[in-house]
Protein backbone atom coordinates (compact mmCIF):
# COMPACT_ATOMS: atom_id res chain seq x y z
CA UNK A 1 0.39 30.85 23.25
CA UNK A 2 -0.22 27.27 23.93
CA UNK A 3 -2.18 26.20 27.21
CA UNK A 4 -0.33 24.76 30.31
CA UNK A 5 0.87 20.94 29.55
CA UNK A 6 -1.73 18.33 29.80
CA UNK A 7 0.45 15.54 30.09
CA UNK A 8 1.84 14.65 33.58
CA UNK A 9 5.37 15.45 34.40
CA UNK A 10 5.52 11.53 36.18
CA UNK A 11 4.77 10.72 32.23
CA UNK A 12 7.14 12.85 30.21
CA UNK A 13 9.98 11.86 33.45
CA UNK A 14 9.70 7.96 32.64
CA UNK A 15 8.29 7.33 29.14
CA UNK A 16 10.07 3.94 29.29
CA UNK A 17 7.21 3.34 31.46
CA UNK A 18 4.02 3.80 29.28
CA UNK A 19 2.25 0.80 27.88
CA UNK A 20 -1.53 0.41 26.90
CA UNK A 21 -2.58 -0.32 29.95
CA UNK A 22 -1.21 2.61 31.45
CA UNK A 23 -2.29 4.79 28.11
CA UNK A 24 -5.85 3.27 28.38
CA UNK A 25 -5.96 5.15 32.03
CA UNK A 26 -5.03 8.83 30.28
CA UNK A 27 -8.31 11.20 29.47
CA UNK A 28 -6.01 12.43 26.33
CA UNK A 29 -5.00 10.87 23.26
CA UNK A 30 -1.65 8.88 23.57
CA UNK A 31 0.32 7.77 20.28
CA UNK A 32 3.41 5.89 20.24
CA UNK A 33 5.09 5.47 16.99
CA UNK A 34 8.50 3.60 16.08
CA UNK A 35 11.32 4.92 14.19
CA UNK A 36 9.68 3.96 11.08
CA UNK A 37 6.39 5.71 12.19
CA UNK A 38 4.68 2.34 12.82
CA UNK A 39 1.81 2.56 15.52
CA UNK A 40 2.72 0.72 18.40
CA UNK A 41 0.23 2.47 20.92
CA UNK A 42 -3.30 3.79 20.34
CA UNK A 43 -4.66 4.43 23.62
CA UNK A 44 -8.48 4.57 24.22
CA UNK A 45 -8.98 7.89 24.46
CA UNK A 46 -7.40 8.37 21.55
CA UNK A 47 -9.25 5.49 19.76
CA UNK A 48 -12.77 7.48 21.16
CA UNK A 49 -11.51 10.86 19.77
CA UNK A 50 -10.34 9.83 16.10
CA UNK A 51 -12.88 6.98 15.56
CA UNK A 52 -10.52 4.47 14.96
CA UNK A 53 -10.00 1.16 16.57
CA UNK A 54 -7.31 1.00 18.15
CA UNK A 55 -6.96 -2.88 16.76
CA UNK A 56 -7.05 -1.56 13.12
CA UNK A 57 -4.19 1.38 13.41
CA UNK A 58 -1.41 -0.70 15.19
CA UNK A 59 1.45 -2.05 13.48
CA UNK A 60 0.32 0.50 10.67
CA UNK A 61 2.30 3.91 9.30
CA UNK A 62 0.71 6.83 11.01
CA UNK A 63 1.21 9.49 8.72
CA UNK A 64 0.73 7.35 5.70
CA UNK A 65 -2.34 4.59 6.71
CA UNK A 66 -3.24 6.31 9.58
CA UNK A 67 -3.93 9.73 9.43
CA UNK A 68 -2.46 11.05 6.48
CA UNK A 69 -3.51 14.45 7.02
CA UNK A 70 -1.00 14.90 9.16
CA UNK A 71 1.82 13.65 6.37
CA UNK A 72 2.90 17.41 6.29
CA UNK A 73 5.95 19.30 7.26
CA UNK A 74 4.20 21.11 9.81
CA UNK A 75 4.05 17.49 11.56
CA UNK A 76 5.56 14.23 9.99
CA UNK A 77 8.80 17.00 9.51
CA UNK A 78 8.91 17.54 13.25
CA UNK A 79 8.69 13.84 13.69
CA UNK A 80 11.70 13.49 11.24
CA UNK A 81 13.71 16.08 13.04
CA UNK A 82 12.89 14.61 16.39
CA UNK A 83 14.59 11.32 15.18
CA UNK A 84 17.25 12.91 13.66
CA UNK A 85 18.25 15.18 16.98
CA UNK A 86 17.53 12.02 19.13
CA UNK A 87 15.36 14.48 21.34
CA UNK A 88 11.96 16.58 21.01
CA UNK A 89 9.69 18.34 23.67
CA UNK A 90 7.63 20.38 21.12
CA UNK A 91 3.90 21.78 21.51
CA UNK A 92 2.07 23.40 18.86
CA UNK A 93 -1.65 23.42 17.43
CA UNK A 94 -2.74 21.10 14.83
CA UNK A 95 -6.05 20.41 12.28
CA UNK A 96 -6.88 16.93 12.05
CA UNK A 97 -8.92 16.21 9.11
CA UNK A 98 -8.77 12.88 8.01
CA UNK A 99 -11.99 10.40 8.51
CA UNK A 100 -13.45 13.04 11.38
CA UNK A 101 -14.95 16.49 11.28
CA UNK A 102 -12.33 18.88 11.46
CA UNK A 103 -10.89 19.08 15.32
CA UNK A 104 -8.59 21.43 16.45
CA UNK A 105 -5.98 19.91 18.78
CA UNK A 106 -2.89 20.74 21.56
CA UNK A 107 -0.12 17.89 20.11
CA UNK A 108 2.70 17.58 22.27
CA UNK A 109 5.29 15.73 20.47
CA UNK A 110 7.91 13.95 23.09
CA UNK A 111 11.00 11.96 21.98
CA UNK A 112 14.06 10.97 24.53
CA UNK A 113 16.09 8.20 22.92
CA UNK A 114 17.81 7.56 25.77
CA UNK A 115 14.60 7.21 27.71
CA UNK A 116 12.46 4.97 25.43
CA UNK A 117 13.04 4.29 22.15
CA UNK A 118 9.56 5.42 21.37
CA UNK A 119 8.31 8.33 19.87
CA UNK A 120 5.30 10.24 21.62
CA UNK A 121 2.53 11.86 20.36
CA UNK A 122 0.11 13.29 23.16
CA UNK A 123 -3.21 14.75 21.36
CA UNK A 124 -5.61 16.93 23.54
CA UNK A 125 -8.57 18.17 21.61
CA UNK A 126 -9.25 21.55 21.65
CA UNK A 127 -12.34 22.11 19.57
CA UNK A 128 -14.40 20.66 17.21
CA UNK A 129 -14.91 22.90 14.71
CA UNK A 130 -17.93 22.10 12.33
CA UNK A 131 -20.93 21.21 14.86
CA UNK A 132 -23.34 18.61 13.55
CA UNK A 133 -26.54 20.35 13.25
CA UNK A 134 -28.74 17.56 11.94
């Protein structure tokens, strides 16, 4: 069972309404992707978590120049299907693995097309799970 959200319901009520600025002020990681999964926010916390600027991932594919680890069924499919159905609200637990240690995470996945025509990925890392003993 997943943990309680982490994302504010003022948030997931008015997505039209996030920009960086407003991302930049979230302690999770905030991902906004087109409809052609290209990155069109990278919030700070998110930028701090992954190790990657948030300059060098925008206007770039997540799934494919991004993070490709996550160019799976598991998630790139849910992104699919959330275009598809015009609508997602989907938690579930995810392994990131590309350029970092291996970190656990909560990803909440949020699409409304009638709300913003932006597709939402909210990160919140759970664990890191190879500790850096030197």
């Amino acid at each position: 069972m997943l943990a309680k959200n982490f994302v504010a319901d003022d948030i997931l009520n008015h997505p039209e309404q996030i920009t960086a600025t407003m991302a930049d002020r979230q302690g999770f990681g905030i991902i906004a992707l087109d409809n052609h999964a290209l990155v069109k926010i990278f919030n700070a916390a998110e930028s701090r978590l992954s190790g990657l600027s948030t300059i060098d991932v925008l206007g770039r594919n997540f799934f494919t120049e991004v993070a490709p680890c996550t160019a799976s069924r598991l998630f790139r499919g849910r992104f699919r299907q959330g275009l598809k159905d015009e609508i997602m609200d989907t938690h579930f637990y995810y392994t990131f693995t590309y350029r970092i240690r291996p970190v656990s995470a909560h990803v909440h996945m949020f699409f409304n097309v009638r709300k913003s025509p932006l597709f939402f990925i909210f990160i919140d890392r759970i664990i890191q799970l190879y500790e850096d003993l030197g």
